[in-house]
PDB file of N, CA and C in Angstrom:
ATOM      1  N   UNK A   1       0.818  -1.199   0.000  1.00  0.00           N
ATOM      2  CA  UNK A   1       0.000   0.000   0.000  1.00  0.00           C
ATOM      3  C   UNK A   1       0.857   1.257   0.000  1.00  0.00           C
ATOM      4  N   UNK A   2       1.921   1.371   0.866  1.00  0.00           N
ATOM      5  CA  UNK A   2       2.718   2.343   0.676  1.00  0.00           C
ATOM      6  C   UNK A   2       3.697   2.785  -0.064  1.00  0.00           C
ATOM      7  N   UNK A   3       3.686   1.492  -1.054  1.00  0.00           N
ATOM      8  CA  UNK A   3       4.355   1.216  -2.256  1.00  0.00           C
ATOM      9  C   UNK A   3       3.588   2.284  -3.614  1.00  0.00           C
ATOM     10  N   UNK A   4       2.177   1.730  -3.463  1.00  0.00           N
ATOM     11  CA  UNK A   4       1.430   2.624  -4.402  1.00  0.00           C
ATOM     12  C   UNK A   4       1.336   4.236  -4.074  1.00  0.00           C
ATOM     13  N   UNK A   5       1.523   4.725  -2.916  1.00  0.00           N
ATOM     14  CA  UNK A   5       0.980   5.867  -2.799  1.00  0.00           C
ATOM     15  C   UNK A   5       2.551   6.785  -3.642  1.00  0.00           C
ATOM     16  N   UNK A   6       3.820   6.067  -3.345  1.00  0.00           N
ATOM     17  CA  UNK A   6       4.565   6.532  -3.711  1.00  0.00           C
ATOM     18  C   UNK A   6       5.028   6.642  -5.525  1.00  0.00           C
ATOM     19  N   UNK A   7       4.135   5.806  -5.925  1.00  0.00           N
ATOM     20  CA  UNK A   7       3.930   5.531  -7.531  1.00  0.00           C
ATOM     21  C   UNK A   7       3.287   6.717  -7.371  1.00  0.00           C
ATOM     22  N   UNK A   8       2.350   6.736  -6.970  1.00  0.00           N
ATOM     23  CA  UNK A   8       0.981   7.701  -7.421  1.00  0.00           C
ATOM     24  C   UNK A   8       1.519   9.501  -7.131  1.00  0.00           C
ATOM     25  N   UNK A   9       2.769   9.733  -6.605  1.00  0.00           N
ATOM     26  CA  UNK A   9       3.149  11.203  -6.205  1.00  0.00           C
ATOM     27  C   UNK A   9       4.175  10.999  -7.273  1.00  0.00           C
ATOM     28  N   UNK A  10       4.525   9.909  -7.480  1.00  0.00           N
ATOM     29  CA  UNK A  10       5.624  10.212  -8.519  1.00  0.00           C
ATOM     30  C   UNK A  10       4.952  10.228 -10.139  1.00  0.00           C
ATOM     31  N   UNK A  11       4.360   9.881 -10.070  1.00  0.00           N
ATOM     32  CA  UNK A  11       3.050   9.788 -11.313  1.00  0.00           C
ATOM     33  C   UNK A  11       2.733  10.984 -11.381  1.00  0.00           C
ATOM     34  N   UNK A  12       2.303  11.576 -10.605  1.00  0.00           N
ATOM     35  CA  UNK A  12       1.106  13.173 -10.537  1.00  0.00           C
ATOM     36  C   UNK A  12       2.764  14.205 -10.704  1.00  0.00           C
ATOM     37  N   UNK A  13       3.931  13.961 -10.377  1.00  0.00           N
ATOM     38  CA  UNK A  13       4.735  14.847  -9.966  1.00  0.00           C
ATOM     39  C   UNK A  13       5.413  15.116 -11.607  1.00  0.00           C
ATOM     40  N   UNK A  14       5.131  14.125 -12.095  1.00  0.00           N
ATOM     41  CA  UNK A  14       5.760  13.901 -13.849  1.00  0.00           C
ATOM     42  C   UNK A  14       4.687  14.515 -14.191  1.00  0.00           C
ATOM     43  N   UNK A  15       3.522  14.233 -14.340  1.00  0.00           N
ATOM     44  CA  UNK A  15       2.457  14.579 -15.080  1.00  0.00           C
ATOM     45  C   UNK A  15       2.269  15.602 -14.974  1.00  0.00           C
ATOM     46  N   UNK A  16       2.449  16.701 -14.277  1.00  0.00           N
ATOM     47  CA  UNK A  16       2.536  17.963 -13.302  1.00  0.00           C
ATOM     48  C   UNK A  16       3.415  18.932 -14.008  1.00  0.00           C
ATOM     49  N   UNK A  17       4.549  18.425 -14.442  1.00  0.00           N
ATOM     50  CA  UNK A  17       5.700  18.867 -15.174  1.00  0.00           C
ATOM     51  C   UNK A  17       5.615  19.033 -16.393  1.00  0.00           C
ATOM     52  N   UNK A  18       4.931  18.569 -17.244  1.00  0.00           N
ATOM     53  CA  UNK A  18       4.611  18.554 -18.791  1.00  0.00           C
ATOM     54  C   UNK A  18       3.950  19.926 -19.003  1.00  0.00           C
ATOM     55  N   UNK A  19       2.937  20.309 -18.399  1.00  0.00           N
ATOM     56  CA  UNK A  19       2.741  21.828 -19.421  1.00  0.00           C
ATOM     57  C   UNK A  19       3.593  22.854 -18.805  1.00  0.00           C
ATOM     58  N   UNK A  20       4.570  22.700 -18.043  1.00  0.00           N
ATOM     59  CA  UNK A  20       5.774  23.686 -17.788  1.00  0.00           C
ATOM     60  C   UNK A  20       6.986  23.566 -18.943  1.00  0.00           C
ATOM     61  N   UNK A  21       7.080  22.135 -19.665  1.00  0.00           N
ATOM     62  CA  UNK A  21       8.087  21.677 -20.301  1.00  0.00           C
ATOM     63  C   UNK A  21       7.705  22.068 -22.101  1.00  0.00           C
ATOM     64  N   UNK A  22       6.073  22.434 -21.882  1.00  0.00           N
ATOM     65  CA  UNK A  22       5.701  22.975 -23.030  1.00  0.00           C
ATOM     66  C   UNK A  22       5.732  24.138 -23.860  1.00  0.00           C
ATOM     67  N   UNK A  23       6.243  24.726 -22.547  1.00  0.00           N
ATOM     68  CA  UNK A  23       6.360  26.711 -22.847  1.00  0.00           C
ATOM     69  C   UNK A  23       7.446  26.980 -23.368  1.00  0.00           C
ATOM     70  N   UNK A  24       7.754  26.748 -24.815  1.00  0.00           N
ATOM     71  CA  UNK A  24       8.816  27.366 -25.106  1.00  0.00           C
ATOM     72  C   UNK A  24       9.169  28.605 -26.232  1.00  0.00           C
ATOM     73  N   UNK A  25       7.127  28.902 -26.274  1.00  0.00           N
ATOM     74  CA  UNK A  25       7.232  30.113 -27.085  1.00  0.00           C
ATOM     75  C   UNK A  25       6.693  31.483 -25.840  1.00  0.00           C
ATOM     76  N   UNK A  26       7.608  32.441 -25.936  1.00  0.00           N
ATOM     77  CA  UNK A  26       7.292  33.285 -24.753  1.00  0.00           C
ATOM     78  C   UNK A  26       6.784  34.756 -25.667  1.00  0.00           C
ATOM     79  N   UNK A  27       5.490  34.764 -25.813  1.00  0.00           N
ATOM     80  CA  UNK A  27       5.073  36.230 -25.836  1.00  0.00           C
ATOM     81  C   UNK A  27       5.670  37.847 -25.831  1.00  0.00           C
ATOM     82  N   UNK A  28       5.509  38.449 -26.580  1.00  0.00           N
ATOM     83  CA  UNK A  28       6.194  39.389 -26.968  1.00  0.00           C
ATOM     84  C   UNK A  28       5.500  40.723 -25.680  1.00  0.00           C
ATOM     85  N   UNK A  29       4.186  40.488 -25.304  1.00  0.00           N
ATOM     86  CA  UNK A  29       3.748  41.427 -24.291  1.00  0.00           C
ATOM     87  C   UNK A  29       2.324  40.423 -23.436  1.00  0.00           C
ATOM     88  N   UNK A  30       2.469  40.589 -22.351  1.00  0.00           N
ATOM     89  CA  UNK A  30       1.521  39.659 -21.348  1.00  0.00           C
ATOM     90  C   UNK A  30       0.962  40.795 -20.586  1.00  0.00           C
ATOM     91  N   UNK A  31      -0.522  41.024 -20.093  1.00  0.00           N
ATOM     92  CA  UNK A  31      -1.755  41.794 -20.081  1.00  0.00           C
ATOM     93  C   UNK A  31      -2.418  41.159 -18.740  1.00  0.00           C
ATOM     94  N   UNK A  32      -2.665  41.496 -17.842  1.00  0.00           N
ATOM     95  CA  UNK A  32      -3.002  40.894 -16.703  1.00  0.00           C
ATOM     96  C   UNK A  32      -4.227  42.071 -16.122  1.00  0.00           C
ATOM     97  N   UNK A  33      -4.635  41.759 -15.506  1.00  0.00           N
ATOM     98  CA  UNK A  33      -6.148  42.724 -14.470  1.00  0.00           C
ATOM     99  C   UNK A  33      -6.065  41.935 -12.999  1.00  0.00           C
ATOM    100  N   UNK A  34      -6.021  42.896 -12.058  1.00  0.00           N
ATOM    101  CA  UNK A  34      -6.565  41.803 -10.668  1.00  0.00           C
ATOM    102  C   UNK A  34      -7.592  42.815 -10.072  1.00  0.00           C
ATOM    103  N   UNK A  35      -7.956  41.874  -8.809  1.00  0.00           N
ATOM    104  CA  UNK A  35      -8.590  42.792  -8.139  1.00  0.00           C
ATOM    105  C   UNK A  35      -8.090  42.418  -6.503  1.00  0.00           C
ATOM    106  N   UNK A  36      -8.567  42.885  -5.886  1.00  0.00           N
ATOM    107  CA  UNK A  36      -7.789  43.069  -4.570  1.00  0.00           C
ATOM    108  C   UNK A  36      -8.832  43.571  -2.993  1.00  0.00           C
ATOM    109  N   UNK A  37      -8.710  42.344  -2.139  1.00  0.00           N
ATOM    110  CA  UNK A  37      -9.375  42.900  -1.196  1.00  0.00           C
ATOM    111  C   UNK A  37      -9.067  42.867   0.075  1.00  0.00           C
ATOM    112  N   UNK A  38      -8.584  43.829   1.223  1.00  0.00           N
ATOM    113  CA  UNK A  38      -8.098  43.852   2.102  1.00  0.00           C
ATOM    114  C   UNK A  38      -9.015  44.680   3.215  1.00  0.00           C
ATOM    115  N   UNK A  39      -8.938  43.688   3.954  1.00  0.00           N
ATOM    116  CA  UNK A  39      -9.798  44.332   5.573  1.00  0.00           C
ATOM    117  C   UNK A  39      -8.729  44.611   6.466  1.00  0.00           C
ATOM    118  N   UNK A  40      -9.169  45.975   7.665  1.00  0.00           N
ATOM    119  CA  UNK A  40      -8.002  46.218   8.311  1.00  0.00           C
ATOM    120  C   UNK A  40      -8.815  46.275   9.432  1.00  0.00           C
ATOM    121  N   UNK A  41      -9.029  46.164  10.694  1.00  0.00           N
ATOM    122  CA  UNK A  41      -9.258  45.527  11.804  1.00  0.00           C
ATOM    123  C   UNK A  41      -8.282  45.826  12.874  1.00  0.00           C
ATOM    124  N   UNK A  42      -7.890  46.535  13.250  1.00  0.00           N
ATOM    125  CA  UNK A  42      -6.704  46.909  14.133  1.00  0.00           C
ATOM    126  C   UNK A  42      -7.628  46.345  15.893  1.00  0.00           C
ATOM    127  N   UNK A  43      -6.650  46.273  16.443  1.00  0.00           N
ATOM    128  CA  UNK A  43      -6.814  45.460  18.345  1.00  0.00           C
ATOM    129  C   UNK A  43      -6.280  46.478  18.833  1.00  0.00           C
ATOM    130  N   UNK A  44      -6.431  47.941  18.484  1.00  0.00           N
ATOM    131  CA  UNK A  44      -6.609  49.354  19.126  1.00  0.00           C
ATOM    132  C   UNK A  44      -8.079  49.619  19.365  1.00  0.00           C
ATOM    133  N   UNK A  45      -8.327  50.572  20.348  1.00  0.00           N
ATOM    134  CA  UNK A  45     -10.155  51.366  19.630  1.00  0.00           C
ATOM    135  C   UNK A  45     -10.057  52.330  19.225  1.00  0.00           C
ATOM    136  N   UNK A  46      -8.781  53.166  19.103  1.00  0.00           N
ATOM    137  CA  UNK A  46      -8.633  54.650  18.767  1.00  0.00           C
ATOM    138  C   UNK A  46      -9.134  54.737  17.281  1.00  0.00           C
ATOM    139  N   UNK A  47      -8.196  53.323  16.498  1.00  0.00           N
ATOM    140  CA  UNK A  47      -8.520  52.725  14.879  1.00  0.00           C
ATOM    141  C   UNK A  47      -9.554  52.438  14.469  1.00  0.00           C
ATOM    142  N   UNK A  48     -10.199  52.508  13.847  1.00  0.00           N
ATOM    143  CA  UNK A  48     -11.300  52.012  12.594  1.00  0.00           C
ATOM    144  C   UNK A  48     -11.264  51.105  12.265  1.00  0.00           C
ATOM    145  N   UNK A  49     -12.490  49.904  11.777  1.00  0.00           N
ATOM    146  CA  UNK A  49     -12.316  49.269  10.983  1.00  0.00           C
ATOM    147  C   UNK A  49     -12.542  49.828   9.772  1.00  0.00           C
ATOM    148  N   UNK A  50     -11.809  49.312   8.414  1.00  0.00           N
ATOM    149  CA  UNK A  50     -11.773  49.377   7.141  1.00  0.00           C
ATOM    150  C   UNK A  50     -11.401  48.179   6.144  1.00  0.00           C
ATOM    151  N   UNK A  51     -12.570  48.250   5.127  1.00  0.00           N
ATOM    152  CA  UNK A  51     -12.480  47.773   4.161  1.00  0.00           C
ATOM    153  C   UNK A  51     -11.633  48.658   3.002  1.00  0.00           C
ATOM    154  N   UNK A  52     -11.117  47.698   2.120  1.00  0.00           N
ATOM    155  CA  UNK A  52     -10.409  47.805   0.849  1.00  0.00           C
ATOM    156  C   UNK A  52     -10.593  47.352  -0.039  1.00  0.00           C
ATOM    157  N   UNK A  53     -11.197  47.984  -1.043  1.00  0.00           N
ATOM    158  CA  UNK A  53     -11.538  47.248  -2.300  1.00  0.00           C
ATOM    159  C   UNK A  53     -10.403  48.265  -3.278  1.00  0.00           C
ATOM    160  N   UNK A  54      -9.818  47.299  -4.326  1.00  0.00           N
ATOM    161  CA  UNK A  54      -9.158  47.781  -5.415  1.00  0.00           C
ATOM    162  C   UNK A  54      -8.947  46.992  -6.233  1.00  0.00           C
ATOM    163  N   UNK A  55      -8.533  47.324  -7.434  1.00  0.00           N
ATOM    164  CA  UNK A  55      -7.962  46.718  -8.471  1.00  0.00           C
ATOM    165  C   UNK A  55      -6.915  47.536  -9.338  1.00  0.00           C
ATOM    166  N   UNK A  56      -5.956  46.672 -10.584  1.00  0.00           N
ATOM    167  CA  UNK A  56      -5.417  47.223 -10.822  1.00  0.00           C
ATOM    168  C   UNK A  56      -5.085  45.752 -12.268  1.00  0.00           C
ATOM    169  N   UNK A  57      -3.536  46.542 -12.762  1.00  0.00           N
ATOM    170  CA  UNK A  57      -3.289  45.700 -13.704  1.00  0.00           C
ATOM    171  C   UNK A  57      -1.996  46.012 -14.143  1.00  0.00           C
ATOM    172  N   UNK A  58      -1.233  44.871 -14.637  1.00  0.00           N
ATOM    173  CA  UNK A  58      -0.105  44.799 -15.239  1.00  0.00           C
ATOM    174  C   UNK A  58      -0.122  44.513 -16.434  1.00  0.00           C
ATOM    175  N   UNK A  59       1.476  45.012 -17.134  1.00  0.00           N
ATOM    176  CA  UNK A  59       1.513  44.557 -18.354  1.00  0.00           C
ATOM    177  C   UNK A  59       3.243  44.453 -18.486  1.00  0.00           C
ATOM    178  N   UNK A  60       3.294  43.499 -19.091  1.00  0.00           N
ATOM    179  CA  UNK A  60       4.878  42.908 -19.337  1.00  0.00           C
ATOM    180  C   UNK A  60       5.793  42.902 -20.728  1.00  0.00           C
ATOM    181  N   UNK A  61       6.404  43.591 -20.983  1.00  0.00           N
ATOM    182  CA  UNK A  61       6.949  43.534 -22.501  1.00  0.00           C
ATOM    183  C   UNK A  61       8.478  42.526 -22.796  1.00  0.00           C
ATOM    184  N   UNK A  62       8.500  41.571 -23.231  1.00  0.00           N
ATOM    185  CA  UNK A  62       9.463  40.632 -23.047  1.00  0.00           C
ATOM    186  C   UNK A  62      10.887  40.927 -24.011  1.00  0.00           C
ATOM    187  N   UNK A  63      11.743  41.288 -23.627  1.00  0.00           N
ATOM    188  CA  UNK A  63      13.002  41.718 -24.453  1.00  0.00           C
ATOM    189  C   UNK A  63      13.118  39.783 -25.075  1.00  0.00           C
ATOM    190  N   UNK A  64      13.463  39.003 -24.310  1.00  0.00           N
ATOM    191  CA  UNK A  64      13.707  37.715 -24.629  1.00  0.00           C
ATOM    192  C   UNK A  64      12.777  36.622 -24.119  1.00  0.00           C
ATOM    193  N   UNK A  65      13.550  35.528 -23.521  1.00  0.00           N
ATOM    194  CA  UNK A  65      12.862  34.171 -23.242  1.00  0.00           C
ATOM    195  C   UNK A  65      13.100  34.635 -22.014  1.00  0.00           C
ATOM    196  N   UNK A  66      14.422  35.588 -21.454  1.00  0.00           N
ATOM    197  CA  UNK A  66      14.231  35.545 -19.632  1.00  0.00           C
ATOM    198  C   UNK A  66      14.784  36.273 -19.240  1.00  0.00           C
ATOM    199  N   UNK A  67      14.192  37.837 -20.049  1.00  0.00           N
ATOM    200  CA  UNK A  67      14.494  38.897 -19.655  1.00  0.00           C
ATOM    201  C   UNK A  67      13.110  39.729 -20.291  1.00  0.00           C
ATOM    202  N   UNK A  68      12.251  40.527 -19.052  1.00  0.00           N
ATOM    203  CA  UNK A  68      11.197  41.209 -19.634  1.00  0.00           C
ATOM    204  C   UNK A  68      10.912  42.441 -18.542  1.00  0.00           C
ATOM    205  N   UNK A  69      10.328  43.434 -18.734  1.00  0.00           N
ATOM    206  CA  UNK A  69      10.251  45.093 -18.067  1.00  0.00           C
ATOM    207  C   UNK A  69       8.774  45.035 -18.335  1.00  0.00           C
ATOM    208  N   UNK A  70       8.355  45.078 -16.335  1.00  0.00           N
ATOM    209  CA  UNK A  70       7.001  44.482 -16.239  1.00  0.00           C
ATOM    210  C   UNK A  70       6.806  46.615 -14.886  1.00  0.00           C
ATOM    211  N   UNK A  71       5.532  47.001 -16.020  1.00  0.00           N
ATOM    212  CA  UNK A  71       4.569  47.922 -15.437  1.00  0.00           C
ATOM    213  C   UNK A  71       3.581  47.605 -14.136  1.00  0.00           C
ATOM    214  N   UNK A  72       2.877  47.999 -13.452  1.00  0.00           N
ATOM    215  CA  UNK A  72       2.509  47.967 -12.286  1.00  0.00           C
ATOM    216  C   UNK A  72       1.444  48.887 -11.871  1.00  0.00           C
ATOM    217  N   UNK A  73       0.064  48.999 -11.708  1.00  0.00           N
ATOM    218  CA  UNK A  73      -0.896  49.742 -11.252  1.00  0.00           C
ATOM    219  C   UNK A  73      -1.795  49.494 -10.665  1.00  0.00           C
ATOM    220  N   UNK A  74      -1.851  49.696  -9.473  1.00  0.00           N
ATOM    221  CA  UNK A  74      -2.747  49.271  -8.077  1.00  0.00           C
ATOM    222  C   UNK A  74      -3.534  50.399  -8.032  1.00  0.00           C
ATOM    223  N   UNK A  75      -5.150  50.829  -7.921  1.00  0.00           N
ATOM    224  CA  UNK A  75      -5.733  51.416  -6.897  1.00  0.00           C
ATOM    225  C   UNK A  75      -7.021  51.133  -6.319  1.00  0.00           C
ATOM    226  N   UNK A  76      -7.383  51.777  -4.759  1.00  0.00           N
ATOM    227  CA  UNK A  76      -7.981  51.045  -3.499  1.00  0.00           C
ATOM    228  C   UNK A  76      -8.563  52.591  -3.469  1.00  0.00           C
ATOM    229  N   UNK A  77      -9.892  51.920  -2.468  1.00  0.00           N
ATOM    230  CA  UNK A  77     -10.778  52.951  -2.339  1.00  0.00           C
ATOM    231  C   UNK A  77     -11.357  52.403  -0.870  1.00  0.00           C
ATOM    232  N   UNK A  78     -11.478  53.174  -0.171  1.00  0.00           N
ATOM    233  CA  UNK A  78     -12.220  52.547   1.518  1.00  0.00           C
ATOM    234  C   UNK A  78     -13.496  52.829   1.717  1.00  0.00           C
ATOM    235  N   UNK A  79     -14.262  52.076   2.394  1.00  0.00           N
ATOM    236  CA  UNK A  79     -15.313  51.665   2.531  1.00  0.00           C
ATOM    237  C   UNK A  79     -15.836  51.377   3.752  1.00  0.00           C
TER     238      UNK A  79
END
């Protein structure tokens, strides 16, 4: 039995590895959106609670296969 479980991680751990081993065309620019949510709750009473809602988005321009100059824009609004 403990024979199989160790087939079965080494099985999933190969199989796991194949669409990483597939990427070998890398995009000339990559386009991303998130969103973002953070509660703040402080164990003062002087503090507030606050919510955080934001979003934002990146974008990546790839000189090569493993070298690329990646942009950055976050913004949050409280609630």
């Amino acid at each position: 039995m403990k024979n199989n479980k160790l087939i079965f991680l080494v099985a999933l751990a190969c199989l796991s590895a194949i669409p990483a081993a597939a990427q070998d065309v890398v995009p000339l620019v990559e386009v991303s959106v998130d969103y973002s949510y953070f509660r703040f709750n402080p164990s003062i009473p002087q503090l507030h609670s606050r919510s955080f809602n934001g979003g934002g988005g990146s974008a990546i321009y790839n000189l090569n296969s493993y070298l690329g100059i990646k942009a950055e824009f976050m913004g949050f609004g409280s609630t």
